[in-house]
PDB file of N, CA and C in Angstrom:
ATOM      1  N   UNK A   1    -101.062  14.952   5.114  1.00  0.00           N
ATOM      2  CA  UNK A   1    -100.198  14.432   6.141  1.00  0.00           C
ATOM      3  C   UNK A   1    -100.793  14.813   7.500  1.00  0.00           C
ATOM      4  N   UNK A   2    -100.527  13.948   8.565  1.00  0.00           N
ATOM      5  CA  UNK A   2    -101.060  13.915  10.240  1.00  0.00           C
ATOM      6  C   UNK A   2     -99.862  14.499  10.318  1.00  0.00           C
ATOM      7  N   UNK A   3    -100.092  15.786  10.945  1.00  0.00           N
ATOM      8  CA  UNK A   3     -98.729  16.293  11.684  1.00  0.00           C
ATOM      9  C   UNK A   3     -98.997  16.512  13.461  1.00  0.00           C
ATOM     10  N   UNK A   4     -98.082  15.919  14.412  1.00  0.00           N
ATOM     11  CA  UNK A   4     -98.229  15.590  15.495  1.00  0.00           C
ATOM     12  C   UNK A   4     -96.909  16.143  16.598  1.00  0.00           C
ATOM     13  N   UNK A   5     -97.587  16.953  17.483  1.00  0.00           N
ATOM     14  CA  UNK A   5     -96.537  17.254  18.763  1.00  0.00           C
ATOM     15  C   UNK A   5     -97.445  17.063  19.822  1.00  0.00           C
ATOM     16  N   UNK A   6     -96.313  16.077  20.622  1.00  0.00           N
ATOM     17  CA  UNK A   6     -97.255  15.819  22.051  1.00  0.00           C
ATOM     18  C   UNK A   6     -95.978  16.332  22.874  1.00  0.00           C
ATOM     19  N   UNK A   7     -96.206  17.085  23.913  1.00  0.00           N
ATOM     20  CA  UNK A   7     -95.262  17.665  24.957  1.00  0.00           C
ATOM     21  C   UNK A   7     -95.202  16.713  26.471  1.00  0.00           C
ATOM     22  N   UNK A   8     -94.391  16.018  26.829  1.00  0.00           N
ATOM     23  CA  UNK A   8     -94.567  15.077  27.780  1.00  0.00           C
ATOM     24  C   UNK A   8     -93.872  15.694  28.724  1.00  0.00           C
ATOM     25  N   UNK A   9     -94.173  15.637  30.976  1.00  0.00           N
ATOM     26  CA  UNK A   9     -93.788  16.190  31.473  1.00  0.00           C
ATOM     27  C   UNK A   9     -93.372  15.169  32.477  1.00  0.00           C
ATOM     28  N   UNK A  10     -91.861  14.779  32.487  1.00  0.00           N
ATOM     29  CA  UNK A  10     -91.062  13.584  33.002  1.00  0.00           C
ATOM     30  C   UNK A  10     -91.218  13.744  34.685  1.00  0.00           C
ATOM     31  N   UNK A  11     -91.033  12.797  35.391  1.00  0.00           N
ATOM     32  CA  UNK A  11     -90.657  12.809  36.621  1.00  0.00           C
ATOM     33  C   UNK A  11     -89.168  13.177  36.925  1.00  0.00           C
ATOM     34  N   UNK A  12     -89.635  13.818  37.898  1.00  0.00           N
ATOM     35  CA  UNK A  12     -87.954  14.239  38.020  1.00  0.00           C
ATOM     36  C   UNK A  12     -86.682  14.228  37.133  1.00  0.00           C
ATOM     37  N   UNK A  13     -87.139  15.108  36.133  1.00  0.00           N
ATOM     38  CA  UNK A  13     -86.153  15.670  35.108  1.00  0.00           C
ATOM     39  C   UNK A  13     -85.391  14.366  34.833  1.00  0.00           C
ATOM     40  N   UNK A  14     -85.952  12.891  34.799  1.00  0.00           N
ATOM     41  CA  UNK A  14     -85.316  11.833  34.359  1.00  0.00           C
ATOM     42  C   UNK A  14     -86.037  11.640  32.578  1.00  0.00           C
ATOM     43  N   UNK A  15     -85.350  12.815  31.589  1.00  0.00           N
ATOM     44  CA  UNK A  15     -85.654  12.431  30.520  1.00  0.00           C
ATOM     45  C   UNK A  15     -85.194  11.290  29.785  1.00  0.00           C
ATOM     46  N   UNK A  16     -83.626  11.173  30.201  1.00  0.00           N
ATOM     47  CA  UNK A  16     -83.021   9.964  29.598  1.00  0.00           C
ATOM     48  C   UNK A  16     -84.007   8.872  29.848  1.00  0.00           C
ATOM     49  N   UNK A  17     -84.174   8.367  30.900  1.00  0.00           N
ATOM     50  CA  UNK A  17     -84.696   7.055  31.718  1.00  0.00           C
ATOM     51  C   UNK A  17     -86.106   7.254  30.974  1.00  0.00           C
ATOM     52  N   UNK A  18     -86.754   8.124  30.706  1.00  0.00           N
ATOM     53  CA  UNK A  18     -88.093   8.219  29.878  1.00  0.00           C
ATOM     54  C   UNK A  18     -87.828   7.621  28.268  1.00  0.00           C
ATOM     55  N   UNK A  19     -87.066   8.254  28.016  1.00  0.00           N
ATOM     56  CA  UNK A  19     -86.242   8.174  26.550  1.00  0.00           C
ATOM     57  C   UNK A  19     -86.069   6.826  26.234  1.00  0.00           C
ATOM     58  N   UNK A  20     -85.634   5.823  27.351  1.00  0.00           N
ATOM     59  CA  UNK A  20     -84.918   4.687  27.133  1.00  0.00           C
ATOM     60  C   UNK A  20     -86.490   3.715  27.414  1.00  0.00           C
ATOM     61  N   UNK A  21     -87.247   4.449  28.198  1.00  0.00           N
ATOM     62  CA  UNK A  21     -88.297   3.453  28.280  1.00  0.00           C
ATOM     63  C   UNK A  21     -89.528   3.535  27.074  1.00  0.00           C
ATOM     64  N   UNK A  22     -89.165   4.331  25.963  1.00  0.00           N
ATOM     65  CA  UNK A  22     -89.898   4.834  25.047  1.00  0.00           C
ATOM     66  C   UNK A  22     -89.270   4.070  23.570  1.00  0.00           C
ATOM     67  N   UNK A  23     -87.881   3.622  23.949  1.00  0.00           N
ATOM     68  CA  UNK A  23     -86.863   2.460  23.038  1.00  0.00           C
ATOM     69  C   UNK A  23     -87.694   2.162  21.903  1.00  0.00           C
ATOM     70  N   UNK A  24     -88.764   0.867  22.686  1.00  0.00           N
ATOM     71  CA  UNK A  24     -89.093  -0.474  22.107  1.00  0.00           C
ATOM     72  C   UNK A  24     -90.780   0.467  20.873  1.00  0.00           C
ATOM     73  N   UNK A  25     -90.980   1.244  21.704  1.00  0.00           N
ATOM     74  CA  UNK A  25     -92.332   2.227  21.392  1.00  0.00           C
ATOM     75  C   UNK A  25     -91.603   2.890  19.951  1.00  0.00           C
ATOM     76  N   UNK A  26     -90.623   3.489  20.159  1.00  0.00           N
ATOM     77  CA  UNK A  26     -90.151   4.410  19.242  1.00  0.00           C
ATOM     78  C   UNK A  26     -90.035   3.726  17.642  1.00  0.00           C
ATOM     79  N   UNK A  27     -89.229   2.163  18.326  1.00  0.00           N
ATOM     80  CA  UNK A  27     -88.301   1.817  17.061  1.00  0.00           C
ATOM     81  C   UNK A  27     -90.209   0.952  16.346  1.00  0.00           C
ATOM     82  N   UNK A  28     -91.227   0.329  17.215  1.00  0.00           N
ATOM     83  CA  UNK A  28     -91.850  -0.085  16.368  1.00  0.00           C
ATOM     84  C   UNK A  28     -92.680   1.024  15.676  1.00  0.00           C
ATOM     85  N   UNK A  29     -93.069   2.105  16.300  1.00  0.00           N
ATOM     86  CA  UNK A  29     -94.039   3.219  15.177  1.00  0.00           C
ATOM     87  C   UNK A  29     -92.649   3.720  14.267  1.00  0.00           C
ATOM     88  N   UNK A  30     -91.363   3.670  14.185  1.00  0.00           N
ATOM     89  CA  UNK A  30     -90.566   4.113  12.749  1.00  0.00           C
ATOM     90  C   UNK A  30     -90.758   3.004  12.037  1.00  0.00           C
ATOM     91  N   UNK A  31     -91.184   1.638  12.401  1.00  0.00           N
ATOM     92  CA  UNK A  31     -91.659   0.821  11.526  1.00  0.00           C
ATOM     93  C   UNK A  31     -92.636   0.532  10.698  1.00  0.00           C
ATOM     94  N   UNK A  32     -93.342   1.353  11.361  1.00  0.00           N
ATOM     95  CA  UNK A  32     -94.783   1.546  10.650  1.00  0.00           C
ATOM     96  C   UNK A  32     -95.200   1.748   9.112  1.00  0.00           C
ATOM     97  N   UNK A  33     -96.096   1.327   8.532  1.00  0.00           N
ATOM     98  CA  UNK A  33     -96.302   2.215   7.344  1.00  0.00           C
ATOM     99  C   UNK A  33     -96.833   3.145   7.088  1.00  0.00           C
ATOM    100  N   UNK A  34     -96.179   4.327   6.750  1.00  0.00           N
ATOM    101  CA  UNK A  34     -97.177   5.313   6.567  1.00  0.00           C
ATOM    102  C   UNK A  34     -96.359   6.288   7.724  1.00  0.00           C
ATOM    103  N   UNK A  35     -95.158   5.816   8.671  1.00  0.00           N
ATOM    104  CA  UNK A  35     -94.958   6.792   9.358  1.00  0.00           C
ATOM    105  C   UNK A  35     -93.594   7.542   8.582  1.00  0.00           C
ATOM    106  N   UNK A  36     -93.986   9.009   8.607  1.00  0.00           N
ATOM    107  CA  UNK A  36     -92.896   9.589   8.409  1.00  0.00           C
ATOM    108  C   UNK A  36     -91.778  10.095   8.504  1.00  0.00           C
ATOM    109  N   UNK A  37     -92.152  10.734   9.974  1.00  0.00           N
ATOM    110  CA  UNK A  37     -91.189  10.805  11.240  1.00  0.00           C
ATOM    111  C   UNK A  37     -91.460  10.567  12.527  1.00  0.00           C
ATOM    112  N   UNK A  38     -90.891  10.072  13.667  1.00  0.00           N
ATOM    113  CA  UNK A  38     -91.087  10.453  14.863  1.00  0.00           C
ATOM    114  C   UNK A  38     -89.858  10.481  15.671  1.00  0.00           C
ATOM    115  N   UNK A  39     -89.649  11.761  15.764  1.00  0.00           N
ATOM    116  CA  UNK A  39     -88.519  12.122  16.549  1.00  0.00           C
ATOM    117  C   UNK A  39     -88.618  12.701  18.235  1.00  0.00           C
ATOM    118  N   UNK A  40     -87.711  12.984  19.101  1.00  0.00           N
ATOM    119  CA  UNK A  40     -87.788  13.086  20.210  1.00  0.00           C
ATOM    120  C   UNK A  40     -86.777  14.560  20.333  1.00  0.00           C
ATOM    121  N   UNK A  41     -87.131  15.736  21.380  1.00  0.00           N
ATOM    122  CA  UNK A  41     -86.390  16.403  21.418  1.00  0.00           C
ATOM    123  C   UNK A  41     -86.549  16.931  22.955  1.00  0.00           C
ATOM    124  N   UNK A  42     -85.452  17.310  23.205  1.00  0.00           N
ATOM    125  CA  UNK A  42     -85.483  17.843  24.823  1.00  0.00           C
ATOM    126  C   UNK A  42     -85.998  19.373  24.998  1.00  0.00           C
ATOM    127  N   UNK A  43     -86.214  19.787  25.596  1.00  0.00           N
ATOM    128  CA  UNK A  43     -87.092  21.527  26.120  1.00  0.00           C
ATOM    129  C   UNK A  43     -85.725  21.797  26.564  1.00  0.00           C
ATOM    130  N   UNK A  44     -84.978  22.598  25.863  1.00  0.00           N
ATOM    131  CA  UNK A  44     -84.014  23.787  26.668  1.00  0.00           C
ATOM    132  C   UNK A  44     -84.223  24.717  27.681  1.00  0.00           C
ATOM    133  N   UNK A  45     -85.499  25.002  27.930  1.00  0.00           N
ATOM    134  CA  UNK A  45     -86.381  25.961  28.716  1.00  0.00           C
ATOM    135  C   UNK A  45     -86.814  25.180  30.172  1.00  0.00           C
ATOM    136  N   UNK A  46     -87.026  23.729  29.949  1.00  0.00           N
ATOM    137  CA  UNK A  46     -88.063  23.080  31.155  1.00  0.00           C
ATOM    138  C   UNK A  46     -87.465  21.856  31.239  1.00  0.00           C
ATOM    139  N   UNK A  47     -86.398  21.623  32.126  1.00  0.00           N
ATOM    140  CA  UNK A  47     -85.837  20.523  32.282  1.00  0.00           C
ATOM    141  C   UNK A  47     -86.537  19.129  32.629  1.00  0.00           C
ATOM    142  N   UNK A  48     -87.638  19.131  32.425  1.00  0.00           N
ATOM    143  CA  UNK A  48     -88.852  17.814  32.898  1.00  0.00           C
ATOM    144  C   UNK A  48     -89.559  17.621  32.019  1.00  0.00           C
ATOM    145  N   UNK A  49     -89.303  18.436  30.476  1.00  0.00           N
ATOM    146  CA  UNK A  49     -89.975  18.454  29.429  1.00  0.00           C
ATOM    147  C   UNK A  49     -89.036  17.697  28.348  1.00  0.00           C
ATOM    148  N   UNK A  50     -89.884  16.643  27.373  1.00  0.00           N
ATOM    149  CA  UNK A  50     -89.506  15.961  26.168  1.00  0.00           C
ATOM    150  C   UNK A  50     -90.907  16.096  25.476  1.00  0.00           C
ATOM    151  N   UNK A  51     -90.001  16.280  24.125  1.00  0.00           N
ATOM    152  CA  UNK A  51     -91.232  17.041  22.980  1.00  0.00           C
ATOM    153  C   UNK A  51     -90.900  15.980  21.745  1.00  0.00           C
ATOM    154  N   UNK A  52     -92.109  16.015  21.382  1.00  0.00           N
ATOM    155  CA  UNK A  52     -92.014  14.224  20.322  1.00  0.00           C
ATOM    156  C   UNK A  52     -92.758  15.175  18.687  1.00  0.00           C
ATOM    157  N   UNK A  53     -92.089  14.998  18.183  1.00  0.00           N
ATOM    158  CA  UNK A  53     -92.862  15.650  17.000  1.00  0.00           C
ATOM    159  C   UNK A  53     -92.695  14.152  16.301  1.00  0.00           C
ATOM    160  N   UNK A  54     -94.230  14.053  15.574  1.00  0.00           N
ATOM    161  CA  UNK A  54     -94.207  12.515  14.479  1.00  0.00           C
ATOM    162  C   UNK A  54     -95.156  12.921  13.368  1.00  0.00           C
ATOM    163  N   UNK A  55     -95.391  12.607  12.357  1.00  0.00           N
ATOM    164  CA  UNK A  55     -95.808  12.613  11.305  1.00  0.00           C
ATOM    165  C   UNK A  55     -96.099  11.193  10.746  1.00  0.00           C
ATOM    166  N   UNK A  56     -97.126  11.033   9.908  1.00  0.00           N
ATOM    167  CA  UNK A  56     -97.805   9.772   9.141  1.00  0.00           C
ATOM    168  C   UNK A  56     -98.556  10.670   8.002  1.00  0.00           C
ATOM    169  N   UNK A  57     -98.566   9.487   7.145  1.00  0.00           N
ATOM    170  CA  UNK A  57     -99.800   9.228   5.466  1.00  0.00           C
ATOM    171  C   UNK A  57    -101.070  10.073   6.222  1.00  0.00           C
ATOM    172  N   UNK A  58    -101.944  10.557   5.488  1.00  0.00           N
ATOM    173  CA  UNK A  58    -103.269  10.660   6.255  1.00  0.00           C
ATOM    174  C   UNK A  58    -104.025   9.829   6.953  1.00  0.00           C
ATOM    175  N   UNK A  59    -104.109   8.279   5.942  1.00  0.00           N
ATOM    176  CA  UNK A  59    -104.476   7.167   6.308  1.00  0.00           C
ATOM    177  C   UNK A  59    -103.897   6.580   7.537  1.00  0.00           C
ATOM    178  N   UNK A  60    -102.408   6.823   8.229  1.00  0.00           N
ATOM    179  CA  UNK A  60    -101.649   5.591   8.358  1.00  0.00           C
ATOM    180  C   UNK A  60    -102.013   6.624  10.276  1.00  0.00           C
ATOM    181  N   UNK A  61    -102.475   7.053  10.619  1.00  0.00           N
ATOM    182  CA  UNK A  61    -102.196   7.552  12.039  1.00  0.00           C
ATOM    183  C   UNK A  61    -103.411   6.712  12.821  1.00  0.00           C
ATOM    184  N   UNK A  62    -104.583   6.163  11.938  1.00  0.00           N
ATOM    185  CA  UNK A  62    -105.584   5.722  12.974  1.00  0.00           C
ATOM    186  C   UNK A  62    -105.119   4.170  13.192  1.00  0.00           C
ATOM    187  N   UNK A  63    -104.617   3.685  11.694  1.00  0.00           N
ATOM    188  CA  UNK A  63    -103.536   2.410  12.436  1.00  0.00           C
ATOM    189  C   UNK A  63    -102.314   1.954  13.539  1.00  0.00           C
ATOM    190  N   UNK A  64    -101.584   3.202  13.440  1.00  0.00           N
ATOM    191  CA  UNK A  64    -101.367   3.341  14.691  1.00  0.00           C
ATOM    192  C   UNK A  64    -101.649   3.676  15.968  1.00  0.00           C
ATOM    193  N   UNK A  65    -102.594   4.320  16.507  1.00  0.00           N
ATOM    194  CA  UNK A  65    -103.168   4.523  17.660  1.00  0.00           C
ATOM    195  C   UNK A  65    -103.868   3.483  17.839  1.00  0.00           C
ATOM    196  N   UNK A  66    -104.064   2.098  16.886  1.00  0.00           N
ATOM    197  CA  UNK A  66    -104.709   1.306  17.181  1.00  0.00           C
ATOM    198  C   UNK A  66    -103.985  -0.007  17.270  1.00  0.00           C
ATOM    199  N   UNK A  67    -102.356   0.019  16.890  1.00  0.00           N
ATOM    200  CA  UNK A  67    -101.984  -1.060  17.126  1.00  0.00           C
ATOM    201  C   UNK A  67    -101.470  -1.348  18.207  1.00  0.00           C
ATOM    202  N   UNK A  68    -101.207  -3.061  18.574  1.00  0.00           N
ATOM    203  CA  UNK A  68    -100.522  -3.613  20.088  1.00  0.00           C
ATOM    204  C   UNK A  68     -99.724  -2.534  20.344  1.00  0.00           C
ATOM    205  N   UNK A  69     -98.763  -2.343  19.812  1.00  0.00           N
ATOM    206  CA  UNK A  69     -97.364  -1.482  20.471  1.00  0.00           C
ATOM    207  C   UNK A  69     -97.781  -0.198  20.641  1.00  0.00           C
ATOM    208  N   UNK A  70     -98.746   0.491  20.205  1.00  0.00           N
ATOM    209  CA  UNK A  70     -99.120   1.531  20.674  1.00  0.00           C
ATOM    210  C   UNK A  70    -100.108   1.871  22.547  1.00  0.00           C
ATOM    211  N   UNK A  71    -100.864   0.433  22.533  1.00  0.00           N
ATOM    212  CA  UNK A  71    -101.383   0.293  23.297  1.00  0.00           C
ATOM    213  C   UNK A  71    -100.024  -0.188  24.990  1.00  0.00           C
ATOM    214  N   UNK A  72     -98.932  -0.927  24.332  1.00  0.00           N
ATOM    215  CA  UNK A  72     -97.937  -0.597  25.393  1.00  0.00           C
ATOM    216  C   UNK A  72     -97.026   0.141  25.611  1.00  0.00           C
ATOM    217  N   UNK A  73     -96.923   0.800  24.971  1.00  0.00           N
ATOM    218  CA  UNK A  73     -96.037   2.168  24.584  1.00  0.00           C
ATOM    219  C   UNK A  73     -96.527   2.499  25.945  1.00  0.00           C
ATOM    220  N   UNK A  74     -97.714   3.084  25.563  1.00  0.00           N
ATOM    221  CA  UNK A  74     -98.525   4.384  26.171  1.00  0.00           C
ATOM    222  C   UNK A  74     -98.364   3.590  27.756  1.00  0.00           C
ATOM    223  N   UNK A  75     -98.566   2.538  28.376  1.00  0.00           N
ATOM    224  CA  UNK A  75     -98.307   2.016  29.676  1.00  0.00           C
ATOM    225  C   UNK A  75     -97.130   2.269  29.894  1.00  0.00           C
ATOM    226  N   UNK A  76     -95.683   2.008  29.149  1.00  0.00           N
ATOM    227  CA  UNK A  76     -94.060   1.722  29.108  1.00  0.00           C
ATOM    228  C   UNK A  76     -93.733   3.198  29.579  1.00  0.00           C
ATOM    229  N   UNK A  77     -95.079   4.572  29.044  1.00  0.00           N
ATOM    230  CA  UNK A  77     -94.244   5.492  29.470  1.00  0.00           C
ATOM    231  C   UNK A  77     -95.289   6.405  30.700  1.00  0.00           C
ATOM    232  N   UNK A  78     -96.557   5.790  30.915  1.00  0.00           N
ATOM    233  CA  UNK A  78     -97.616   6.379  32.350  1.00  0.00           C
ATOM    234  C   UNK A  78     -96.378   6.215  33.517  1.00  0.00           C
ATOM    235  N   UNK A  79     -95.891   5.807  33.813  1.00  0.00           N
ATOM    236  CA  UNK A  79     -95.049   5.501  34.892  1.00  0.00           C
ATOM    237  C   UNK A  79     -93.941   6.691  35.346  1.00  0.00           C
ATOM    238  N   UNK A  80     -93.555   6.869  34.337  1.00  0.00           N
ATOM    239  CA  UNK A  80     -92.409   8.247  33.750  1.00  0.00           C
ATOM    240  C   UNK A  80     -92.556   9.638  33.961  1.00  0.00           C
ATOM    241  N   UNK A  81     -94.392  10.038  34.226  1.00  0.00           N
ATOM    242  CA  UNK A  81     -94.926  11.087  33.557  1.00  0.00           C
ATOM    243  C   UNK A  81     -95.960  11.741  34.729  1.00  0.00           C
ATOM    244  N   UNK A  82     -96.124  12.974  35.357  1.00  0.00           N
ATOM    245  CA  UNK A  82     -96.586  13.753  36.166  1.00  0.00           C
ATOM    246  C   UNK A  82     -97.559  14.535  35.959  1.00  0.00           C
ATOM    247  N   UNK A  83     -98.032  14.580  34.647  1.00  0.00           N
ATOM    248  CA  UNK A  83     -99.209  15.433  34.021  1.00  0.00           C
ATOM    249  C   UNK A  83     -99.488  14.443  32.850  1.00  0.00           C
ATOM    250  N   UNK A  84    -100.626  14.491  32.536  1.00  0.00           N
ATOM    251  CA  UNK A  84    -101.309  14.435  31.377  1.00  0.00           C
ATOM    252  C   UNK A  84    -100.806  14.735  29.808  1.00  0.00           C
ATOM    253  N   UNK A  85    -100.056  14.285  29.214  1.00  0.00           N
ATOM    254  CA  UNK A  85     -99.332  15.055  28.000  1.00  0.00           C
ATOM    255  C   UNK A  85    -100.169  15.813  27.249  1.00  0.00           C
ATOM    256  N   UNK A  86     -99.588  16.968  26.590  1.00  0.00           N
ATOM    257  CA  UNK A  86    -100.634  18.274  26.058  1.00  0.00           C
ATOM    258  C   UNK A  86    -100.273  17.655  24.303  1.00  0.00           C
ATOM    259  N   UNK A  87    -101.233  17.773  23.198  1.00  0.00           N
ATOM    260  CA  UNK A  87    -101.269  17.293  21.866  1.00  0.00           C
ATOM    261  C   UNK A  87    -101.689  18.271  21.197  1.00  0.00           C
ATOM    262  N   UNK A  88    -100.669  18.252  20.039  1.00  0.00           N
ATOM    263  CA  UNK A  88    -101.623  18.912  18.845  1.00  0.00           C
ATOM    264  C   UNK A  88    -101.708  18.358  17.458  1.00  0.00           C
ATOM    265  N   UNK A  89    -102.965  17.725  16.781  1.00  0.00           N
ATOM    266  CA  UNK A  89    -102.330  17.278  15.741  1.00  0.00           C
ATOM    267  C   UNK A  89    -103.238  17.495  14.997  1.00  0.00           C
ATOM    268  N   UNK A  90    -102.755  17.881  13.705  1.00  0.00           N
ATOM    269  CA  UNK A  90    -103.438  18.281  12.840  1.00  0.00           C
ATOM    270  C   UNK A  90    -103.554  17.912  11.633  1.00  0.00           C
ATOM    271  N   UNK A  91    -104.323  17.734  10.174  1.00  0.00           N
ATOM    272  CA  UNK A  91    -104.237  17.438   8.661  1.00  0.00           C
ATOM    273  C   UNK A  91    -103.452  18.238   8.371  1.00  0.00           C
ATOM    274  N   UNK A  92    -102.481  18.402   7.260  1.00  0.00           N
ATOM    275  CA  UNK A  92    -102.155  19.571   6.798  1.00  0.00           C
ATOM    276  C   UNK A  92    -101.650  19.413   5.617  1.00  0.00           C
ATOM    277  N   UNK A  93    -101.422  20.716   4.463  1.00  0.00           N
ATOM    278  CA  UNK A  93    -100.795  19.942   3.137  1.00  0.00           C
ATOM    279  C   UNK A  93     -99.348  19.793   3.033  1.00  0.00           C
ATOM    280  N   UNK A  94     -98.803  18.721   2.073  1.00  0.00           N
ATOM    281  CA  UNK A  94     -97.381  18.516   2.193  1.00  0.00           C
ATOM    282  C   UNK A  94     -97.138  17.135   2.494  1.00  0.00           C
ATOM    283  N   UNK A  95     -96.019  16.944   2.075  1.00  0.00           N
ATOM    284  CA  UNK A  95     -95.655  15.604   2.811  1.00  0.00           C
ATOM    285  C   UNK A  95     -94.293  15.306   3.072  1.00  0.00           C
ATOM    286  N   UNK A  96     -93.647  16.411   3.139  1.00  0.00           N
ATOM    287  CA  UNK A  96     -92.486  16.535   4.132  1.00  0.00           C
ATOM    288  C   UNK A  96     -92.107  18.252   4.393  1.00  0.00           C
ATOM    289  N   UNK A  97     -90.319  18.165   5.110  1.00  0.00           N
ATOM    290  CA  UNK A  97     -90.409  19.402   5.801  1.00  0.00           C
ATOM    291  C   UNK A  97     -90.082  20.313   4.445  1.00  0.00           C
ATOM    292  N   UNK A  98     -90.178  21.702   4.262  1.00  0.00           N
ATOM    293  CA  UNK A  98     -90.098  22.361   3.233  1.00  0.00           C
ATOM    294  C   UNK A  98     -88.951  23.046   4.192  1.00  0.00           C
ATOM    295  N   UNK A  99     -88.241  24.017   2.967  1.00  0.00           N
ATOM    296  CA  UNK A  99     -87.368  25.204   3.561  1.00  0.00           C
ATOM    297  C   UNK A  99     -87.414  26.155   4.032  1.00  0.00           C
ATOM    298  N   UNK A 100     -87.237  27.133   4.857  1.00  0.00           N
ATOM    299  CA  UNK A 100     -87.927  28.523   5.769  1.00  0.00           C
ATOM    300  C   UNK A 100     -87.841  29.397   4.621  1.00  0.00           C
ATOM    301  N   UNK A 101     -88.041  29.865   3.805  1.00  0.00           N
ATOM    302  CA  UNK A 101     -88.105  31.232   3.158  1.00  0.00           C
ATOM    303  C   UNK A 101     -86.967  32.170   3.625  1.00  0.00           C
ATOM    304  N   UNK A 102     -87.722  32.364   4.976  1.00  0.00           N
ATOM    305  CA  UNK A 102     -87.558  33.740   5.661  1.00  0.00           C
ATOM    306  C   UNK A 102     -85.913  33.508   6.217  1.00  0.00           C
ATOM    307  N   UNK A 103     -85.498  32.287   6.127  1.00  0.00           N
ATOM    308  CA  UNK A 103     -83.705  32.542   6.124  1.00  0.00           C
ATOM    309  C   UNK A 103     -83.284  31.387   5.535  1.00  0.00           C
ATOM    310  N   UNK A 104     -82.824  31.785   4.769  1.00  0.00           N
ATOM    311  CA  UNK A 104     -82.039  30.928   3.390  1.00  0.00           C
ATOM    312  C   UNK A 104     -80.644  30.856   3.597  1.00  0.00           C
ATOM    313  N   UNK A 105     -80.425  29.667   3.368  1.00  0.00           N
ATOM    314  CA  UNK A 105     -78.907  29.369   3.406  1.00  0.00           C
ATOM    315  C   UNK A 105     -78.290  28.824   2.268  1.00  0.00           C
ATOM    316  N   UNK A 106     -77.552  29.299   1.370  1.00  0.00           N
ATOM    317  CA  UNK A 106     -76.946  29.289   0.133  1.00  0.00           C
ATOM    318  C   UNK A 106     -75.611  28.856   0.375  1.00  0.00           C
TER     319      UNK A 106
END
């Protein structure tokens, strides 16, 4: 599995208005094949910060960085954005989320 966090740094703490311009981007990569997740979450810490964690197949991540909607995504949200977004993504084994061990809930 491609496991993926990109940290995006909004203009003027307008995450919603980022959020909403990320709509049409969002709903076609959950369409994808091969994608597993891509969710959106806000920074409790940095009010100008939205954090995107997504996941895909091994195969299925170079099809997306290569399709149309990816290519306007990425314009739909330059406009929004004050830095450079920071990435990390990596292979890894698994192919979904597992349970923490270290606190169990019974």
């Amino acid at each position: 599995m491609i496991f993926i966090v990109v940290k995006f740094q909004v203009k003027n703490g307008d995450r919603e208005g980022f959020l909403a311009a990320a709509r049409d981007f969002t709903e076609g990569t959950r369409a994808e094949p091969g994608n597993k997740w891509y969710e959106w979450s806000l920074s409790v810490e940095n009010p100008n910060e939205v954090v995107l964690v997504e996941a895909f197949d091994d195969d299925a991540a170079g099809a997306h960085v290569n399709s149309d909607h990816f290519a306007k995504g990425m314009e739909s949200l330059r406009p929004w954005l004050i830095a450079t977004p920071k990435i990390i993504s990596r292979q890894i084994d698994g192919d979904d989320w597992g349970e923490m061990g270290e606190l169990k809930i019974d």
